[in-house]
PDB file of N, CA and C in Angstrom:
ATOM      1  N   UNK A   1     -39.861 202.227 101.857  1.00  0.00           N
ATOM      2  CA  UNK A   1     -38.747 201.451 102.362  1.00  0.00           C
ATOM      3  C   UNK A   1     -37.530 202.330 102.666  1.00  0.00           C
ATOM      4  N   UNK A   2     -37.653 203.496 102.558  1.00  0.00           N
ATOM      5  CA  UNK A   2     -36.443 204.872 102.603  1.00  0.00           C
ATOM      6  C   UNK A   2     -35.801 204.224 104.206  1.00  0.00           C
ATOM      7  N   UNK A   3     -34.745 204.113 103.840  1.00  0.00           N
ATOM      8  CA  UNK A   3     -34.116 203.928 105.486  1.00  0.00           C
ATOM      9  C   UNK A   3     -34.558 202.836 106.402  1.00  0.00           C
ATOM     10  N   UNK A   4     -34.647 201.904 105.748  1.00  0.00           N
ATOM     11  CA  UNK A   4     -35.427 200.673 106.322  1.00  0.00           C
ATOM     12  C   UNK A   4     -34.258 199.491 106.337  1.00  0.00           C
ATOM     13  N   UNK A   5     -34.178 199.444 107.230  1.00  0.00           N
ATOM     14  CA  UNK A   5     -33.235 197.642 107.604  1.00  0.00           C
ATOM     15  C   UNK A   5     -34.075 196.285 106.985  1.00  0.00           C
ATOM     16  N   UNK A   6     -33.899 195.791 105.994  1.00  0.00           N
ATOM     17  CA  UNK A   6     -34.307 194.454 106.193  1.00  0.00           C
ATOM     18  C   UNK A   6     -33.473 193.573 105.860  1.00  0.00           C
ATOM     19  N   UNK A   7     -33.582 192.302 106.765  1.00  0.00           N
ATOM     20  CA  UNK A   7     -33.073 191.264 106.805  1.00  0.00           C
ATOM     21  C   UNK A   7     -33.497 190.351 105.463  1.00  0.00           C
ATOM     22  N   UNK A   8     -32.495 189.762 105.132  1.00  0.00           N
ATOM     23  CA  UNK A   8     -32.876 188.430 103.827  1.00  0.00           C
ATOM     24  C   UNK A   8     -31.784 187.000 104.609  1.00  0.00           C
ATOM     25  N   UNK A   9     -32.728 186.217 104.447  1.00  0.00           N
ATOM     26  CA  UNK A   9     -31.981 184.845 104.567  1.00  0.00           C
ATOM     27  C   UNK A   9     -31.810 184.573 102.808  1.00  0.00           C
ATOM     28  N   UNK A  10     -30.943 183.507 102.962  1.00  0.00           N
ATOM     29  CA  UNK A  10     -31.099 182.876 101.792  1.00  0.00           C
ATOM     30  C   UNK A  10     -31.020 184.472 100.820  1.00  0.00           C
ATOM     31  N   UNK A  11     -30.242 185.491 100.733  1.00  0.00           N
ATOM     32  CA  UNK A  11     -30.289 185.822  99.811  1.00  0.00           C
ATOM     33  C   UNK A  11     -29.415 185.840  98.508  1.00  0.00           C
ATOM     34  N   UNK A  12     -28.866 185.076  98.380  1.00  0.00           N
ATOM     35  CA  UNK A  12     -27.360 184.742  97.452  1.00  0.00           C
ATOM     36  C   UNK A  12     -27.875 184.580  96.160  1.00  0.00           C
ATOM     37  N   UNK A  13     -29.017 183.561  95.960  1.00  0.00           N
ATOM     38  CA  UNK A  13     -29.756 182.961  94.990  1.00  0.00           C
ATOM     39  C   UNK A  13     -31.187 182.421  94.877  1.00  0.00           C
ATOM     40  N   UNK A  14     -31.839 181.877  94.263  1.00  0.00           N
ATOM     41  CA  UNK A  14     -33.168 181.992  93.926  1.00  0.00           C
ATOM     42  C   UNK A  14     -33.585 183.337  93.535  1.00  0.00           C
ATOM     43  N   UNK A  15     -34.448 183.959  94.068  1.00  0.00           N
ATOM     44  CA  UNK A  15     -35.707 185.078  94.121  1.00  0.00           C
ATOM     45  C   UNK A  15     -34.716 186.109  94.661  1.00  0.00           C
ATOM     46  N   UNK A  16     -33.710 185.919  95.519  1.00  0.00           N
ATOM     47  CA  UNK A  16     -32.685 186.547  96.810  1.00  0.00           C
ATOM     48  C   UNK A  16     -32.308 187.701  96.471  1.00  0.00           C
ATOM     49  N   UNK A  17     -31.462 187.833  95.497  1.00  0.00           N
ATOM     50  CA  UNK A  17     -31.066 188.761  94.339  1.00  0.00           C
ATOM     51  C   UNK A  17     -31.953 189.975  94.299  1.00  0.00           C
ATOM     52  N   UNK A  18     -32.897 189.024  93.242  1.00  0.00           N
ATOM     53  CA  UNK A  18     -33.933 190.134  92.458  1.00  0.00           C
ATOM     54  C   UNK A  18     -34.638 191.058  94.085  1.00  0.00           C
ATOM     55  N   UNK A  19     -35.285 190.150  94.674  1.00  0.00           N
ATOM     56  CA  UNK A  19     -35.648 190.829  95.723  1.00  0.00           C
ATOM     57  C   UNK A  19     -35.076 191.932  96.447  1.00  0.00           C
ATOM     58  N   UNK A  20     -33.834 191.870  96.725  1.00  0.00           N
ATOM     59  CA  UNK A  20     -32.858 192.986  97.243  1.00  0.00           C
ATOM     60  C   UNK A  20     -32.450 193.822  96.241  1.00  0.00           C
ATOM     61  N   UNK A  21     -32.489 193.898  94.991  1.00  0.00           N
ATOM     62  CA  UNK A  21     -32.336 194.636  94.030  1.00  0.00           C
ATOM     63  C   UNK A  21     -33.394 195.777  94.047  1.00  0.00           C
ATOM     64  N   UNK A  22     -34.983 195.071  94.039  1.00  0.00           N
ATOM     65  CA  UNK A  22     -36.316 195.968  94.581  1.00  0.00           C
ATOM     66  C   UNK A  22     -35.835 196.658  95.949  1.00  0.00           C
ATOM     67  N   UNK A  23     -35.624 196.035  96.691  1.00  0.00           N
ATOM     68  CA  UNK A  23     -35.711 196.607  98.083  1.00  0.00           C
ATOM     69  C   UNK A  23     -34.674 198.085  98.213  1.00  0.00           C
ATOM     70  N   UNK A  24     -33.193 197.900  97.407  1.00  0.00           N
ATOM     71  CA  UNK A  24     -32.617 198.537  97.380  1.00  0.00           C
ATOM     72  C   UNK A  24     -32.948 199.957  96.592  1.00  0.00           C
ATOM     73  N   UNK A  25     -33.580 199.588  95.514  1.00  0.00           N
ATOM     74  CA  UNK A  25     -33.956 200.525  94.510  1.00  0.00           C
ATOM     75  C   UNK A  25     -35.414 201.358  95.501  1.00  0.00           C
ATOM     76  N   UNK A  26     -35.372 201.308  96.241  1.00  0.00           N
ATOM     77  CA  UNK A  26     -36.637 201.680  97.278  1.00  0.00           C
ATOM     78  C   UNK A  26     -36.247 202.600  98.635  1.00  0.00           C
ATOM     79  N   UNK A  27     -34.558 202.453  98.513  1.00  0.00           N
ATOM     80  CA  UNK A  27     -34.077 203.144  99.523  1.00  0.00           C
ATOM     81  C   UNK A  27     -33.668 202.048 100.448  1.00  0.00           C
ATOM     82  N   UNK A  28     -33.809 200.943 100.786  1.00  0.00           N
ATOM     83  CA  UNK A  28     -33.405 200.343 102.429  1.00  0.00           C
ATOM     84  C   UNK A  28     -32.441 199.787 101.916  1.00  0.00           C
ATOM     85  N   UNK A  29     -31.709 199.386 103.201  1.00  0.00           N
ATOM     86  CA  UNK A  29     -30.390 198.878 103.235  1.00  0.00           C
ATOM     87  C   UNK A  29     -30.820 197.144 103.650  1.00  0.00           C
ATOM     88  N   UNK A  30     -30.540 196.294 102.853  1.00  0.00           N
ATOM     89  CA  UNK A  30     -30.350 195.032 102.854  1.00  0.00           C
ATOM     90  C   UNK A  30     -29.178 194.336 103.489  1.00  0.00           C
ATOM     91  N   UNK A  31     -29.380 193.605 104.342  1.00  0.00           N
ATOM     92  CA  UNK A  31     -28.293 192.437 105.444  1.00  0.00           C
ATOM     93  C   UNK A  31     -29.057 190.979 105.130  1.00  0.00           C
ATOM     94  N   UNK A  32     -27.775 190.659 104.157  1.00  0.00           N
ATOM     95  CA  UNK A  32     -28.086 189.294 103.834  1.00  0.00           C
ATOM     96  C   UNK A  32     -27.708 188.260 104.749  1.00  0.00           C
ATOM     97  N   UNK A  33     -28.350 187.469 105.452  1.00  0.00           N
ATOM     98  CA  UNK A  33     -28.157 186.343 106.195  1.00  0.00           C
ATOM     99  C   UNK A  33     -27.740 185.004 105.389  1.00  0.00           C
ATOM    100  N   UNK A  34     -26.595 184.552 105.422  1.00  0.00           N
ATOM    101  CA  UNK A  34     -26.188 183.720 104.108  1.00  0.00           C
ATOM    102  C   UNK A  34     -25.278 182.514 105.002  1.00  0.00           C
ATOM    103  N   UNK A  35     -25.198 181.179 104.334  1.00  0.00           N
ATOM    104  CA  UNK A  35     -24.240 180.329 105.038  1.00  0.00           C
ATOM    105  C   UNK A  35     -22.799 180.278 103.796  1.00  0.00           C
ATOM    106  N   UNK A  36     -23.319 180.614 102.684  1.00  0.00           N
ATOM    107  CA  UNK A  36     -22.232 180.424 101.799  1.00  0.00           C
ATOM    108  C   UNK A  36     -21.477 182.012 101.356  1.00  0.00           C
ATOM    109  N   UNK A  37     -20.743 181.905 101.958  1.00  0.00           N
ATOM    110  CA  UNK A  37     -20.114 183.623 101.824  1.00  0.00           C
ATOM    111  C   UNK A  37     -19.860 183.910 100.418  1.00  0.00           C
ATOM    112  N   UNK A  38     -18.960 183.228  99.014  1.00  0.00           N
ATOM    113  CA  UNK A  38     -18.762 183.531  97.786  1.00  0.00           C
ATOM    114  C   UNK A  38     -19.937 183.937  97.467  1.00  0.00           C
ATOM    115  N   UNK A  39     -20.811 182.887  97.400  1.00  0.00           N
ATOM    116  CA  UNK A  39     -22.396 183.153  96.685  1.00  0.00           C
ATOM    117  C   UNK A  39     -22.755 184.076  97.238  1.00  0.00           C
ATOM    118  N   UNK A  40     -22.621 184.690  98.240  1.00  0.00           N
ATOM    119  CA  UNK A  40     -23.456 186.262  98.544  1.00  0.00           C
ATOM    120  C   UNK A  40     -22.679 187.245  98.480  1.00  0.00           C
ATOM    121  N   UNK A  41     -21.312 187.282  98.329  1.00  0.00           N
ATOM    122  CA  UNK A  41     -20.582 188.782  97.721  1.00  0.00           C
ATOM    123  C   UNK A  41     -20.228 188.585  96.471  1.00  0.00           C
ATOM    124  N   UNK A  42     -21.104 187.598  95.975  1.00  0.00           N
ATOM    125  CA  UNK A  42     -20.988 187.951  94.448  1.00  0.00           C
ATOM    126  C   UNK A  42     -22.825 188.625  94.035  1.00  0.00           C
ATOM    127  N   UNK A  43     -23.342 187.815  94.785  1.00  0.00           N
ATOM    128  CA  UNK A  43     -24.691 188.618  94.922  1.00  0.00           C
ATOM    129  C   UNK A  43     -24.479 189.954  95.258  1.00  0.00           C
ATOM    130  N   UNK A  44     -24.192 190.444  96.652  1.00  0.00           N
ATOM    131  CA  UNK A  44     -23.318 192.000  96.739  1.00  0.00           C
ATOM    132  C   UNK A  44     -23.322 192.490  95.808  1.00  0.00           C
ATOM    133  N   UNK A  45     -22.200 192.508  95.440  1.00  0.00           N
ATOM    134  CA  UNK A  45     -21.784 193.053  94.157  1.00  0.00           C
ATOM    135  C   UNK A  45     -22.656 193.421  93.056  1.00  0.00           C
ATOM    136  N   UNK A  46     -23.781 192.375  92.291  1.00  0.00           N
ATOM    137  CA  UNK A  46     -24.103 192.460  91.157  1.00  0.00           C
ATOM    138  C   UNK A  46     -25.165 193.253  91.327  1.00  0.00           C
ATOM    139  N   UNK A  47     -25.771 192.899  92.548  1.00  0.00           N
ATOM    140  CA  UNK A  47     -26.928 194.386  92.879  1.00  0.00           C
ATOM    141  C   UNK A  47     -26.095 195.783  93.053  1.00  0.00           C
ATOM    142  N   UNK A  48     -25.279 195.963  94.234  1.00  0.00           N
ATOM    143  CA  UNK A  48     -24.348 197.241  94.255  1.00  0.00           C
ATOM    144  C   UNK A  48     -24.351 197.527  92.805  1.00  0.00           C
ATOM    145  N   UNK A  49     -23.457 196.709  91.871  1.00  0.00           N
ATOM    146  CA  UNK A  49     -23.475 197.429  90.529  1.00  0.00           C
ATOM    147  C   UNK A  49     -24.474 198.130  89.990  1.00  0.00           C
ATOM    148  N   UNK A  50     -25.758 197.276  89.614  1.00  0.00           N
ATOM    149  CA  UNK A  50     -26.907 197.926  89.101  1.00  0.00           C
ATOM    150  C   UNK A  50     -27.561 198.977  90.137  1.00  0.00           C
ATOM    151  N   UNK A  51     -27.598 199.401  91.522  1.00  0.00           N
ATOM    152  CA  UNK A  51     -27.568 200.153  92.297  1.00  0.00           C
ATOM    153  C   UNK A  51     -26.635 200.981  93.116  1.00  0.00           C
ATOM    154  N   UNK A  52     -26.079 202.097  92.486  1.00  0.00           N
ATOM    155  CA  UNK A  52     -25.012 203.069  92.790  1.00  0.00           C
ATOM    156  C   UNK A  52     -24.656 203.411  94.597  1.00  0.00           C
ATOM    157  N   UNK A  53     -26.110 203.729  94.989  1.00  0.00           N
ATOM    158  CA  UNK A  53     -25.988 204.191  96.286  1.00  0.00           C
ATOM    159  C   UNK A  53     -26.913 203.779  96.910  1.00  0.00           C
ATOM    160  N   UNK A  54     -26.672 202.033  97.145  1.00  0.00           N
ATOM    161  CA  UNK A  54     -27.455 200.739  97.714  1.00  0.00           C
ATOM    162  C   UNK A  54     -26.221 200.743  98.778  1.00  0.00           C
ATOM    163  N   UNK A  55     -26.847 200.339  99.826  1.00  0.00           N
ATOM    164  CA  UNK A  55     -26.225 199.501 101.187  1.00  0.00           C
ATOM    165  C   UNK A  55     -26.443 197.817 101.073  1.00  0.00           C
ATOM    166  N   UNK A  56     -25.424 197.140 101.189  1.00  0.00           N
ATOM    167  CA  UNK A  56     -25.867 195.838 101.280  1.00  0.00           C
ATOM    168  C   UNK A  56     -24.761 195.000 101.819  1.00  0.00           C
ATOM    169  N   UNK A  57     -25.255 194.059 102.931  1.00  0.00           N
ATOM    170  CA  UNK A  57     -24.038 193.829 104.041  1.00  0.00           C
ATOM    171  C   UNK A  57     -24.547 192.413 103.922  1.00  0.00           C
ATOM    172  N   UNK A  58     -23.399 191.833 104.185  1.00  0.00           N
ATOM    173  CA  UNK A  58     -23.346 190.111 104.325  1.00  0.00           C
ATOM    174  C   UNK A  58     -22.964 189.936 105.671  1.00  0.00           C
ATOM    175  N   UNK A  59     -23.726 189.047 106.373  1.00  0.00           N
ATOM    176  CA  UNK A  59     -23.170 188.467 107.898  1.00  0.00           C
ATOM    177  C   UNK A  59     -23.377 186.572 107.816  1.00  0.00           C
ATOM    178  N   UNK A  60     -22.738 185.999 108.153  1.00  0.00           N
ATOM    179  CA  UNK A  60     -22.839 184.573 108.340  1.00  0.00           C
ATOM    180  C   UNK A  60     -23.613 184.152 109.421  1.00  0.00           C
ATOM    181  N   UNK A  61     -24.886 183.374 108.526  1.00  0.00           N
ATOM    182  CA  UNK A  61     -25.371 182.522 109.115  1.00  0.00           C
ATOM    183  C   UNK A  61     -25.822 181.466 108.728  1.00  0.00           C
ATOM    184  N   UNK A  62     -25.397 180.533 109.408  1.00  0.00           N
ATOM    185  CA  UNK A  62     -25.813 178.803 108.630  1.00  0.00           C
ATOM    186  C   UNK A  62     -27.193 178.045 109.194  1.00  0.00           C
ATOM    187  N   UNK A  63     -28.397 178.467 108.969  1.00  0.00           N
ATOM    188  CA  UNK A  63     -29.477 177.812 109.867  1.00  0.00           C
ATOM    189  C   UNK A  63     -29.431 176.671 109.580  1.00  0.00           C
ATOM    190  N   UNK A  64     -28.361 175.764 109.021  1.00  0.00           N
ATOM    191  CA  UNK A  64     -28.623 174.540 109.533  1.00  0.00           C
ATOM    192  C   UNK A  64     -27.677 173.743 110.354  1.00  0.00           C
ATOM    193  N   UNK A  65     -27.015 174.784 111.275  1.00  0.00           N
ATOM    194  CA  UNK A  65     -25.842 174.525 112.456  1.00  0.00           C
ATOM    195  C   UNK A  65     -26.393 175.327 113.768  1.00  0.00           C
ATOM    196  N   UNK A  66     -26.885 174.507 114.073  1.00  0.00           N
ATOM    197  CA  UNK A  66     -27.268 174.866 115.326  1.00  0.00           C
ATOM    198  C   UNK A  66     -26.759 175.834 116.616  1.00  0.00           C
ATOM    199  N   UNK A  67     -25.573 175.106 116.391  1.00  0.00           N
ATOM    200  CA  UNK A  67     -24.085 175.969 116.807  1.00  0.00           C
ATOM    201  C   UNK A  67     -23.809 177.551 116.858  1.00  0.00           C
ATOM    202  N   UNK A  68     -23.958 177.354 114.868  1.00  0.00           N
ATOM    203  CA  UNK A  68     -23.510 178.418 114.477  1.00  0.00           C
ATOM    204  C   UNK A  68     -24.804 179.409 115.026  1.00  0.00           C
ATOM    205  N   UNK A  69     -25.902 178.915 115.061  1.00  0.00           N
ATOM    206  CA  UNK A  69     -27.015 180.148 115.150  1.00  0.00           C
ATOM    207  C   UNK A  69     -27.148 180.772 116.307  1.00  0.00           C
ATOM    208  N   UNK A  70     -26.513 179.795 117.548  1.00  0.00           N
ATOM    209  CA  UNK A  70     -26.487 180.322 118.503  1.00  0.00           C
ATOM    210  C   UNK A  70     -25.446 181.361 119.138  1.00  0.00           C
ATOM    211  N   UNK A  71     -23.901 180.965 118.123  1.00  0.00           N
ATOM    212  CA  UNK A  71     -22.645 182.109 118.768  1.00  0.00           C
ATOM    213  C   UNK A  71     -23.148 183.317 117.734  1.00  0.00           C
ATOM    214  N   UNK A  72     -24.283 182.863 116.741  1.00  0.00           N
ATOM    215  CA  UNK A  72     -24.247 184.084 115.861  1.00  0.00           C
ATOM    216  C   UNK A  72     -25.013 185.226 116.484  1.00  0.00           C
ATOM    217  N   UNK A  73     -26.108 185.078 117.280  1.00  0.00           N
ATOM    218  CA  UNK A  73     -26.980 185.634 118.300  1.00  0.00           C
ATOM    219  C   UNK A  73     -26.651 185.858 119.507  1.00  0.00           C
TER     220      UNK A  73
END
């Protein structure tokens, strides 16, 4: 996963977390696709912490606004 982009929806909570925690600890840089911004830079954060020199970026997206998915693309 050294240098690898992957995308997470939904990664704020559930599985979201832990998953990007693996991914990070693996080398790739994680872009969380999220509709609730608090809940995912607090996610941010708690992985960054336990991972020193993790990449991990939040962008807004609400898949259940139709709207939104389209000015987001």
């Amino acid at each position: 996963m050294k240098d690898q982009i992957i995308v997470i929806t939904g990664g704020s909570s559930g599985i979201g977390p832990e998953t990007i925690k693996d991914l990070l600890r693996q080398g790739a840089t994680a872009i969380i696709f999220c509709r609730d911004w608090v809940q995912a830079i607090e996610a941010i954060n708690t992985v960054q912490n336990q991972s020193k020199k993790s990449k991990c970026i939040y962008m807004h997206l609400d898949l259940t606004d139709y709207e939104n998915i389209k000015s987001f693309f």
